[in-house]
Protein backbone atom coordinates (compact mmCIF):
# COMPACT_ATOMS: atom_id res chain seq x y z
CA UNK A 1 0.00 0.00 0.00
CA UNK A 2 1.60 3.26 -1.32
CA UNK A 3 1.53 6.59 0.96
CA UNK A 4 0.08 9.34 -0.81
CA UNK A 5 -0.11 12.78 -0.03
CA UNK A 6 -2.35 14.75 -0.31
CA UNK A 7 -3.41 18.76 0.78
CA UNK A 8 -6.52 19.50 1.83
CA UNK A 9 -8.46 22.62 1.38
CA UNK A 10 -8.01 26.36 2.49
CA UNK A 11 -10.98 25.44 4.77
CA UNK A 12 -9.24 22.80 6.56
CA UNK A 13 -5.71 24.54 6.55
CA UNK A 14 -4.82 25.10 10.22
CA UNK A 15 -3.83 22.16 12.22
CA UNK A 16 -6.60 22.23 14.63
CA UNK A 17 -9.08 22.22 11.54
CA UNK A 18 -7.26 19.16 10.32
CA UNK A 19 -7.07 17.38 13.43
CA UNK A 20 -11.14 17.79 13.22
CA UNK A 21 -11.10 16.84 9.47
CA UNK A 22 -9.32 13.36 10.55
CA UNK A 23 -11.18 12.62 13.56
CA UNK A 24 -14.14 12.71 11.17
CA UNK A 25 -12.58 10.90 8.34
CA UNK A 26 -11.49 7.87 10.87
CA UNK A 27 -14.72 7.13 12.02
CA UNK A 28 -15.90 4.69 9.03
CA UNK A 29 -12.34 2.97 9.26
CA UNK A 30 -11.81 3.53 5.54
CA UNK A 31 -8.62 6.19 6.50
CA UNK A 32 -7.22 5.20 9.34
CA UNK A 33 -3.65 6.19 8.66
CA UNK A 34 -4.06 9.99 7.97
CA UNK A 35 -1.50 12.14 9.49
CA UNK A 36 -1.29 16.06 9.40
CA UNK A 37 1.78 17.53 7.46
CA UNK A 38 3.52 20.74 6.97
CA UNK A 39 4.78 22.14 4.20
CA UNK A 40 8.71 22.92 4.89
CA UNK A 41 12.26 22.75 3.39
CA UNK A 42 13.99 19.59 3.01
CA UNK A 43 17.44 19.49 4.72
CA UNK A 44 19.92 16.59 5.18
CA UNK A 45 21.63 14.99 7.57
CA UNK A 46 23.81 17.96 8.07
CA UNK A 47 20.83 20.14 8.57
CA UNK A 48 21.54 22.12 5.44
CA UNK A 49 19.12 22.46 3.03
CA UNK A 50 18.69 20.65 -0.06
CA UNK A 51 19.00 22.76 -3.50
CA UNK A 52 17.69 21.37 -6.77
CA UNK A 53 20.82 21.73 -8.89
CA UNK A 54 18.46 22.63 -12.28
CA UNK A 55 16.72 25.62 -9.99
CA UNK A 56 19.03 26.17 -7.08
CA UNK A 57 16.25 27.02 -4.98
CA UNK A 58 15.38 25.02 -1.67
CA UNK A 59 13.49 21.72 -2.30
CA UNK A 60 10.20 22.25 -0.45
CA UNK A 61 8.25 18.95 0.81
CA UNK A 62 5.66 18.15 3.44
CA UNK A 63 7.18 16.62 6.98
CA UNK A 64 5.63 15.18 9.94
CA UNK A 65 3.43 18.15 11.77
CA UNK A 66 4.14 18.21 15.67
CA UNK A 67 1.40 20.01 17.85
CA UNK A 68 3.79 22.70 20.44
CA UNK A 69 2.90 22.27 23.95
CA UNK A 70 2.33 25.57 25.32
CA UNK A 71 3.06 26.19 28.91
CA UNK A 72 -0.14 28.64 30.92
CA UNK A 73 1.74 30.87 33.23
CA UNK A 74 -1.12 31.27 36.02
C-alpha cells in the first residue's frame, strides 16, 4: 500500500481544523492512517538544506506536523 499525499483545502488549513477533518474521516475505518503535514524545506543529515541543482532554490516537501505544547503561566 503506497503513501500518498495529499493537501486539503483552504478550509481545513490550520492544524486544529485538520485534526477535526481526521477525527471525522477515521470514524468509518476507511482512513485510518491519515497524518497532518507541513509544508517545509527539506534538509539533510547535516541540517543544510537541499538545492535542486536545475533551480538552485530550496526543495520544499511536506514533513511530519508536531502540535507545540504551550506552557499557561497562572
Amino acid at each position: 500500500m503506497g503513501r500518498t499525499i495529499r493537501q486539503l483545502s483552504p478550509m481545513f488549513d490550520a492544524p486544529q481544523y485538520a485534526e477535526q477533518f481526521i477525527e471525522l474521516a477515521r470514524k468509518p475505518l476507511r482512513f485510518r492512517n491519515m497524518h497532518i503535514g507541513a509544508k517545509s524545506v527539506m534538509v539533510d543529515a547535516k541540517g543544510e538544506p537541499i538545492i535542486k541543482p536545475k533551480t538552485k532554490a530550496p526543495k520544499v516537501g511536506f514533513s511530519e506536523w508536531t502540535p507545540v505544547k504551550v506552557e499557561r503561566v497562572a
